[in-house]
Protein backbone atom coordinates (compact mmCIF):
# COMPACT_ATOMS: atom_id res chain seq x y z
CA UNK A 1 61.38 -16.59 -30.32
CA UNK A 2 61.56 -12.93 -30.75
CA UNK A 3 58.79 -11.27 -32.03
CA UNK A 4 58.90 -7.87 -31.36
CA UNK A 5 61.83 -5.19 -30.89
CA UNK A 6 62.82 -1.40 -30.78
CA UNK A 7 65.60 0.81 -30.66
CA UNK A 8 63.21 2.24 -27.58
CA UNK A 9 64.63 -0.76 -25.17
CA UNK A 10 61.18 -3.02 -25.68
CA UNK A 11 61.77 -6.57 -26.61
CA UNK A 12 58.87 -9.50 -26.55
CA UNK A 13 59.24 -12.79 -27.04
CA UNK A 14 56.94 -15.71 -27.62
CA UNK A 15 57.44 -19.03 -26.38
CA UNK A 16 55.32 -22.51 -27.82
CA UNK A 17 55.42 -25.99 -25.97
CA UNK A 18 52.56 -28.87 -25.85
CA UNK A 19 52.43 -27.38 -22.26
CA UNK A 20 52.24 -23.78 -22.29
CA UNK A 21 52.11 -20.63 -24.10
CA UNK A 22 54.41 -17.41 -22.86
CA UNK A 23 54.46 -13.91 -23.87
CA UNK A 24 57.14 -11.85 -22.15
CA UNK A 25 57.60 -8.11 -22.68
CA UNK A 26 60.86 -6.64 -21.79
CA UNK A 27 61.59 -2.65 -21.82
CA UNK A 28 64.76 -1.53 -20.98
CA UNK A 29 65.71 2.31 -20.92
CA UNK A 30 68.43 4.34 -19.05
CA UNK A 31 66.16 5.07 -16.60
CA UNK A 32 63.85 2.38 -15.87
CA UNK A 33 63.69 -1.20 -16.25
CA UNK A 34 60.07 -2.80 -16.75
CA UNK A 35 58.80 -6.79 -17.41
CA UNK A 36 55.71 -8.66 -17.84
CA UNK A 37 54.65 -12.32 -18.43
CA UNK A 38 51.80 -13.83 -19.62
CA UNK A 39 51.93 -17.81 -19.19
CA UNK A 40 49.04 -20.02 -20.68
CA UNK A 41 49.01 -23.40 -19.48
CA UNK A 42 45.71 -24.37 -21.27
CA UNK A 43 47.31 -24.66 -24.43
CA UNK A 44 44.28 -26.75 -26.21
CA UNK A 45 41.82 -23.74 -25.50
CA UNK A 46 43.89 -21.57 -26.74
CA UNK A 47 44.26 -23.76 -30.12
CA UNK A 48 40.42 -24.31 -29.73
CA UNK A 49 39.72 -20.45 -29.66
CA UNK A 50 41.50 -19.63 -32.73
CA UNK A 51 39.89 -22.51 -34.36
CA UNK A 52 43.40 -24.14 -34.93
CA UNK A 53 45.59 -27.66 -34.25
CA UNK A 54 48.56 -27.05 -31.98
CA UNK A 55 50.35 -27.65 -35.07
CA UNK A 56 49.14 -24.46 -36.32
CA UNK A 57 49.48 -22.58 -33.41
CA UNK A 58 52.69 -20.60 -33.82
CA UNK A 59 52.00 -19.24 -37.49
CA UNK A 60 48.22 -18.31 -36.37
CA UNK A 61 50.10 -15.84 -33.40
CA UNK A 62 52.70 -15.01 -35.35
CA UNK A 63 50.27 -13.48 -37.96
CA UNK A 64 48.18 -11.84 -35.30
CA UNK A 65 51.27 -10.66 -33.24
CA UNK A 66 54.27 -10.46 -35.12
CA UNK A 67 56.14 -6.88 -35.04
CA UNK A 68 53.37 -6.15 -32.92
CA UNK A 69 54.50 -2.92 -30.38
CA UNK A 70 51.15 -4.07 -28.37
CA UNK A 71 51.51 -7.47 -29.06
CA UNK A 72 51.66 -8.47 -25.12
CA UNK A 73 48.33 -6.46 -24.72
CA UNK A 74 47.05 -7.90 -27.68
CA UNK A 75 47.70 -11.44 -26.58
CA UNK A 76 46.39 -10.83 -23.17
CA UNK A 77 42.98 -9.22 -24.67
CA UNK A 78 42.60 -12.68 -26.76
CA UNK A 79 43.00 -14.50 -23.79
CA UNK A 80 40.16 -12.41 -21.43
CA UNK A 81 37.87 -12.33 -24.40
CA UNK A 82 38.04 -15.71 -25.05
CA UNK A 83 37.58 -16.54 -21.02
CA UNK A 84 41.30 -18.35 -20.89
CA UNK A 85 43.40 -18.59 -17.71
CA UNK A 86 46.81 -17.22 -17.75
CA UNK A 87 49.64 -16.44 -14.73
CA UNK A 88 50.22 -12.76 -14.97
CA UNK A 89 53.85 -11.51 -13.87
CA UNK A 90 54.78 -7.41 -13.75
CA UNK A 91 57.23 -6.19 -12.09
């Protein structure tokens, strides 16, 4: 789902499964083209760190992240500070 856009070119989207969490960040200018992925695949320490059930997992990042500008650096802090693995893609 979309949770984040501009009329700068930057998009970010947030995608939930019982498997893994993604954050991708997409900005997209006439001059430059720039992407980045974050990709959680320990999705129960993730639930465990925001002291939430899976079930509860999308509102409690929507709240923190929604219509966020920073939301990708935002969900990326939450992960280091709470010591959780994630796949990292820029490019």
């Amino acid at each position: 789902m979309q949770i984040y856009s501009d009329h700068f070119g930057r998009v970010i989207w947030l995608t939930i499964s019982p498997a893994e969490v993604r954050m991708d960040l997409q900005d997209l200018g006439p001059d430059f083209e720039y992407e980045r992925c974050a990709t959680v695949s320990e999705v129960g320490k993730l639930c465990e760190s925001l002291n939430v059930t899976y079930e509860e997992l999308q509102a409690a990042l929507l709240l923190r992240l929604e219509n966020q500008m920073t939301a990708f650096d935002l969900f990326t802090e939450l992960l280091d500070d709470h010591h959780i693995q994630f796949e990292y893609f820029s490019g």
